[in-house]
C-alpha atoms as a PDB file:
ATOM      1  CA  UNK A   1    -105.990 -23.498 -61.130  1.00  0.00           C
ATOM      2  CA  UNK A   2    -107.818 -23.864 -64.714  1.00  0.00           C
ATOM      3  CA  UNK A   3    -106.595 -25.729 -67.691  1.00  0.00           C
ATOM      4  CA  UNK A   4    -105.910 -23.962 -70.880  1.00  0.00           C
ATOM      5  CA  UNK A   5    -105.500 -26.559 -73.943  1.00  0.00           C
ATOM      6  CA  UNK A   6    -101.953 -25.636 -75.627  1.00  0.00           C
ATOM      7  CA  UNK A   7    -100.710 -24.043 -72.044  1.00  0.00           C
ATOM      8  CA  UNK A   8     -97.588 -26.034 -72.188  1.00  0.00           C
ATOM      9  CA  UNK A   9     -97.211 -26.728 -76.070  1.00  0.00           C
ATOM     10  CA  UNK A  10     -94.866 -23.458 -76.431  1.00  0.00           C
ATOM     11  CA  UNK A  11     -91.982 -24.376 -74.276  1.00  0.00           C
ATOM     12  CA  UNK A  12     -92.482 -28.020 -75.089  1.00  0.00           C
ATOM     13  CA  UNK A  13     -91.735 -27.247 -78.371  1.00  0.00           C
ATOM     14  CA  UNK A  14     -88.848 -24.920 -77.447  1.00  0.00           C
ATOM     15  CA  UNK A  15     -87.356 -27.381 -75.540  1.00  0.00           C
ATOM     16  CA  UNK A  16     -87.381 -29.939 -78.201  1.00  0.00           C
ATOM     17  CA  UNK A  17     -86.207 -27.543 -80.682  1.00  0.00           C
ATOM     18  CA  UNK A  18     -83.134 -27.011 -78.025  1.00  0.00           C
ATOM     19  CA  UNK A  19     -82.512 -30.447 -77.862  1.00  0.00           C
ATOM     20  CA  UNK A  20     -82.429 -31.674 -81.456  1.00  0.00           C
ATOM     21  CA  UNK A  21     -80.413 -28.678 -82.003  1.00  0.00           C
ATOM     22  CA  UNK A  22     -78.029 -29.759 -79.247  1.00  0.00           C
ATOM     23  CA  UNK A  23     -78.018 -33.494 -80.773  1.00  0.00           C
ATOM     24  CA  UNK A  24     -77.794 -31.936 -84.311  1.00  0.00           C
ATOM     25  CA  UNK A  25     -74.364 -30.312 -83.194  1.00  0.00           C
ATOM     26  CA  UNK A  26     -73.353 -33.214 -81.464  1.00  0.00           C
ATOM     27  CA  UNK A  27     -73.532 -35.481 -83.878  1.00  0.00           C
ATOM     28  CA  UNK A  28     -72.058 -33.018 -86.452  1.00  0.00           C
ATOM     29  CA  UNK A  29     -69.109 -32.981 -84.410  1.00  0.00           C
ATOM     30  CA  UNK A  30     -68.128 -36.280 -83.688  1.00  0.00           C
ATOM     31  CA  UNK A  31     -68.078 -37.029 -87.381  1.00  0.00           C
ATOM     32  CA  UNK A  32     -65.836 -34.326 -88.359  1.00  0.00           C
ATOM     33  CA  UNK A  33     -63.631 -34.688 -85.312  1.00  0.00           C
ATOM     34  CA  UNK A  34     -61.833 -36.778 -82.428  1.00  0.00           C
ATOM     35  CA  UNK A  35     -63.837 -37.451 -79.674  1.00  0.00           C
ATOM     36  CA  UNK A  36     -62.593 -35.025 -77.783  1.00  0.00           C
ATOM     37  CA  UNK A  37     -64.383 -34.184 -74.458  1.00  0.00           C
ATOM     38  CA  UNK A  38     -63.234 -30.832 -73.999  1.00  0.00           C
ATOM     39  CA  UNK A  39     -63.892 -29.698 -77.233  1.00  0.00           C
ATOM     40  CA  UNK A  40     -67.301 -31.271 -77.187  1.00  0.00           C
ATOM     41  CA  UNK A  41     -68.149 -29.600 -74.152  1.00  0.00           C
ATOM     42  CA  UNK A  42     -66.840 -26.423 -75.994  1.00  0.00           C
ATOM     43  CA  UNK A  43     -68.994 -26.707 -78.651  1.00  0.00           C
ATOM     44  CA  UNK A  44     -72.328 -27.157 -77.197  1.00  0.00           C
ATOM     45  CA  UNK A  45     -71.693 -24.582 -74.943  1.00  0.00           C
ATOM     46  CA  UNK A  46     -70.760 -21.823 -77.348  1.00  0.00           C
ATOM     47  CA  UNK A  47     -71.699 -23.118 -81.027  1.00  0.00           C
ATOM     48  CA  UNK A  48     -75.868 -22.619 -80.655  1.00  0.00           C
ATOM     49  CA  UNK A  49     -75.092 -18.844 -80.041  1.00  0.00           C
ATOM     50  CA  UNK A  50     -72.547 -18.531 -83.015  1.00  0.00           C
ATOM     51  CA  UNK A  51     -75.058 -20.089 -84.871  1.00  0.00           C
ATOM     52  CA  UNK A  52     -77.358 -17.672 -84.417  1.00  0.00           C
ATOM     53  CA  UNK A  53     -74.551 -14.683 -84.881  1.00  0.00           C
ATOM     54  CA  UNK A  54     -74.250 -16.128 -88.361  1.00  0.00           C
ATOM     55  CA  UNK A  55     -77.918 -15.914 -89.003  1.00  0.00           C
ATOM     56  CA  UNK A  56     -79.094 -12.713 -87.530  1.00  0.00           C
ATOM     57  CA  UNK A  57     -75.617 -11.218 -89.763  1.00  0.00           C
ATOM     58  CA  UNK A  58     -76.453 -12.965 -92.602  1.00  0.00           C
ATOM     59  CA  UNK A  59     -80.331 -11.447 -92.463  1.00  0.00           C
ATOM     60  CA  UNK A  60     -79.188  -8.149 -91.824  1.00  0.00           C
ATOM     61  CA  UNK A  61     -76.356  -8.102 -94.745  1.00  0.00           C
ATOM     62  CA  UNK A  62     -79.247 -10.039 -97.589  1.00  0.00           C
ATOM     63  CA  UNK A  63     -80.380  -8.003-100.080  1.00  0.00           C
ATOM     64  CA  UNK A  64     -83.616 -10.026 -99.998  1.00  0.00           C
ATOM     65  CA  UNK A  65     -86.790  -8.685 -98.284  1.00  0.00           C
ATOM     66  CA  UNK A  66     -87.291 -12.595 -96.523  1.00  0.00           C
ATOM     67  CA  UNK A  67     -85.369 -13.687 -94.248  1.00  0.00           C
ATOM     68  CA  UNK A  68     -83.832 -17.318 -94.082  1.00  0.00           C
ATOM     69  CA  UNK A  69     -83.033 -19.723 -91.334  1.00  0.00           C
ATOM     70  CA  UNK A  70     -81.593 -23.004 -90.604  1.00  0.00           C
ATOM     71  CA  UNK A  71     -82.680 -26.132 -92.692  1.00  0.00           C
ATOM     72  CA  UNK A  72     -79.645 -27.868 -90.956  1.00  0.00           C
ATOM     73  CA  UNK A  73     -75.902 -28.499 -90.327  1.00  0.00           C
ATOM     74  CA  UNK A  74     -73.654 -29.731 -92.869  1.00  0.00           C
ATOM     75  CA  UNK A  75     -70.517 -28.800 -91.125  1.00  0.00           C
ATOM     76  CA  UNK A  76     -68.319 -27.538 -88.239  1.00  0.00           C
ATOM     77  CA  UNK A  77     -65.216 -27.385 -86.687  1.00  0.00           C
ATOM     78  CA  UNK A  78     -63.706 -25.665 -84.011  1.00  0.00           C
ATOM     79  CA  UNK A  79     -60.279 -23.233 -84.099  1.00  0.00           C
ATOM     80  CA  UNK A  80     -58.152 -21.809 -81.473  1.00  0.00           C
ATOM     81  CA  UNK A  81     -57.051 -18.126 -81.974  1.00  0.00           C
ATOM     82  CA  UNK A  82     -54.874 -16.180 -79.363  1.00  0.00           C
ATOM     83  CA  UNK A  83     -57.526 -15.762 -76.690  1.00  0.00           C
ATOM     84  CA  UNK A  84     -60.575 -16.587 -78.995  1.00  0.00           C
ATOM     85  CA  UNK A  85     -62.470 -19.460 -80.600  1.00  0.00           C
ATOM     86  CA  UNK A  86     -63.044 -19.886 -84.029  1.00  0.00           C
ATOM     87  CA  UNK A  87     -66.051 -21.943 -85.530  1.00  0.00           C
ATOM     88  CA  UNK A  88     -66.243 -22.584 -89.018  1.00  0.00           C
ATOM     89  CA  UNK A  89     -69.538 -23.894 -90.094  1.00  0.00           C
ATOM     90  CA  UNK A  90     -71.102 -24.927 -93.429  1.00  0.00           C
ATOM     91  CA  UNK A  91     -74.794 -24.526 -92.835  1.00  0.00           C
ATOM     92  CA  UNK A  92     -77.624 -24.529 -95.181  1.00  0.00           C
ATOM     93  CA  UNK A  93     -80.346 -22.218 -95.486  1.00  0.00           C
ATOM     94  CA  UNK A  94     -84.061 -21.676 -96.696  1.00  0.00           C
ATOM     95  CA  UNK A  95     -86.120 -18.774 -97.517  1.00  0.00           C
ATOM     96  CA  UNK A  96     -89.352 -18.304 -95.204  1.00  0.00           C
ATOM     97  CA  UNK A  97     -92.427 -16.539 -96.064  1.00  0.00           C
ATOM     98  CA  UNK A  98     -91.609 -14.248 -93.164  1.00  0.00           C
ATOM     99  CA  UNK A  99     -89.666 -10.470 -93.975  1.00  0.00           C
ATOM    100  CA  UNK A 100     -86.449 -10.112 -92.642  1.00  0.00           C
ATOM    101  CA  UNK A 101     -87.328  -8.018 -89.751  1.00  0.00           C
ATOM    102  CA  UNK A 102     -90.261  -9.660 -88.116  1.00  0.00           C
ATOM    103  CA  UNK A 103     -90.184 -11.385 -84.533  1.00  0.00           C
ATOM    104  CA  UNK A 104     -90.082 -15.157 -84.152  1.00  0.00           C
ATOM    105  CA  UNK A 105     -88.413 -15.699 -87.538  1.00  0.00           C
ATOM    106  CA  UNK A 106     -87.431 -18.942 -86.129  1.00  0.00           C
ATOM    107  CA  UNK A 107     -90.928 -20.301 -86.031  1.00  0.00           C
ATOM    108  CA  UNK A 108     -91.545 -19.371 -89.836  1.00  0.00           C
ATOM    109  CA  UNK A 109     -92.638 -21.431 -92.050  1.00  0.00           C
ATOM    110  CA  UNK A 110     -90.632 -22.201 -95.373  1.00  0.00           C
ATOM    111  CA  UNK A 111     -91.708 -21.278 -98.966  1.00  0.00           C
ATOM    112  CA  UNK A 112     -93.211 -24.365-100.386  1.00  0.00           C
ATOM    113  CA  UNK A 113     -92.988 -23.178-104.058  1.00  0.00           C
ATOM    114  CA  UNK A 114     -90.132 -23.575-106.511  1.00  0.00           C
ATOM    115  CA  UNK A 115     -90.652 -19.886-107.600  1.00  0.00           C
ATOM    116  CA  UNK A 116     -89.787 -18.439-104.577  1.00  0.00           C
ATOM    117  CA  UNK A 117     -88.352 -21.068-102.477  1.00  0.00           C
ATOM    118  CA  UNK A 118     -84.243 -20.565-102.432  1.00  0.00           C
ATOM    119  CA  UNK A 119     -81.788 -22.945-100.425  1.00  0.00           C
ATOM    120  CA  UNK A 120     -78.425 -21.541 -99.642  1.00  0.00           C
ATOM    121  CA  UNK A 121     -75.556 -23.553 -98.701  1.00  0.00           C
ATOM    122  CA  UNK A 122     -73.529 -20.664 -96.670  1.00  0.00           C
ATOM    123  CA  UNK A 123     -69.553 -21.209 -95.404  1.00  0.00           C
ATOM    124  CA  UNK A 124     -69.226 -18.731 -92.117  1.00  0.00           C
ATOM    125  CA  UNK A 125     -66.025 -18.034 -89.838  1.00  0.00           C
ATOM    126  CA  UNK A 126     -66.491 -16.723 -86.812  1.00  0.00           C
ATOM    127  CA  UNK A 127     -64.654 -15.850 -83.993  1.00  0.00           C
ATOM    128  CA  UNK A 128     -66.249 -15.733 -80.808  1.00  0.00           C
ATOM    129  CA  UNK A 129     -65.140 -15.156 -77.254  1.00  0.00           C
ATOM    130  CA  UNK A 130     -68.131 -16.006 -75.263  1.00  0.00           C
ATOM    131  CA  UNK A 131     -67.226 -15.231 -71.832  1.00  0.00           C
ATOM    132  CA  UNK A 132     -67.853 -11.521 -73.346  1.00  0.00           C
ATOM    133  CA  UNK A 133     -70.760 -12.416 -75.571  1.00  0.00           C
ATOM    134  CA  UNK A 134     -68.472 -11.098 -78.172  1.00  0.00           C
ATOM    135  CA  UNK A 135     -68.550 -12.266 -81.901  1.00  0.00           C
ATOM    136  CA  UNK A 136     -66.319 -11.614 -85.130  1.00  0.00           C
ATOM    137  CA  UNK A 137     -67.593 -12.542 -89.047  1.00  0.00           C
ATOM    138  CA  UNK A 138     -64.532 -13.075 -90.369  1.00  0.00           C
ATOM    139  CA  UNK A 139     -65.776 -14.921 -93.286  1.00  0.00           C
ATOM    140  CA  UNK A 140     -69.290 -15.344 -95.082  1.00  0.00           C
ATOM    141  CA  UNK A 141     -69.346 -17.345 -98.597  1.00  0.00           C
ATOM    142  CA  UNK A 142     -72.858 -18.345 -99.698  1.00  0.00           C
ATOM    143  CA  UNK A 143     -73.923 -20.411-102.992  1.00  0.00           C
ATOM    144  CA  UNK A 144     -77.411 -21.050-103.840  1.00  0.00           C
ATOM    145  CA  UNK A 145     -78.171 -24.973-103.574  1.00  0.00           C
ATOM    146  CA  UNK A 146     -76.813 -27.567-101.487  1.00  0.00           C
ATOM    147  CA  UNK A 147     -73.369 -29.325-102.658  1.00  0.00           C
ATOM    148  CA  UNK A 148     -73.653 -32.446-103.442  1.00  0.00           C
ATOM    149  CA  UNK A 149     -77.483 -32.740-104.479  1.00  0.00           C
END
């Protein structure tokens, strides 16, 4: 078997990606609620893929040509509906060079400069039953700029 340099640098980074995601959420969580097993459980199980409902909706419903991604967490919480969870998540995102439509926007780099760079800070509801794959926007609030900078 040969070596190829960089062989294993893709799902490396993938996997670390996963993981500070998963540690992102975490710690996200416990500040904004009781420790709660269950509900922690609940959330890393089901919250990266709402996550990336949000995004992919948001993209598709922008007016602009880029599309944006996830700088990082500012908030969640999880709701119980009927036969459905809720998340509501406070997110912010950042313009990348990439347009809205190309593969692997999650590897894209962000604009650098101030004249086209653009930070969102975005408020999303969604509910979500995941046994089904099944998601809901109920709500989607975005302002430009991050509260509290």
């Amino acid at each position: 078997m040969s070596y190829r340099p960089g062989r294993w640098t893709w799902p490396c980074w993938v996997l670390l990606l996963l993981l500070s995601f998963l540690l992102l959420v975490t710690h996200v969580w416990s500040t904004n609620e009781k420790n709660d097993p269950e509900d922690q459980t609940s959330i890393a199980e089901h919250f990266p893929a709402t996550v990336e409902y949000a995004l992919h909706t948001f993209n598709l419903q922008s007016k602009d040509t880029h599309a944006y991604r996830l700088m990082r967490i500012l908030s969640v919480w999880k709701e119980k509906m009927d036969s459905m969870l809720a998340f509501s998540m406070e997110l912010e995102l950042g313009r990348t060079r990439c347009r809205k439509f190309e593969d692997d926007i999650e590897n894209c780099p962000f604009h650098e400069s101030p004249a086209v760079s653009k930070t969102l800070s975005c408020f999303f509801t969604i509910s979500t039953q995941p046994w089904r794959t099944k998601f809901d926007l109920l709500n989607s609030t975005c302002v430009e700029g991050v509260p509290g900078s």
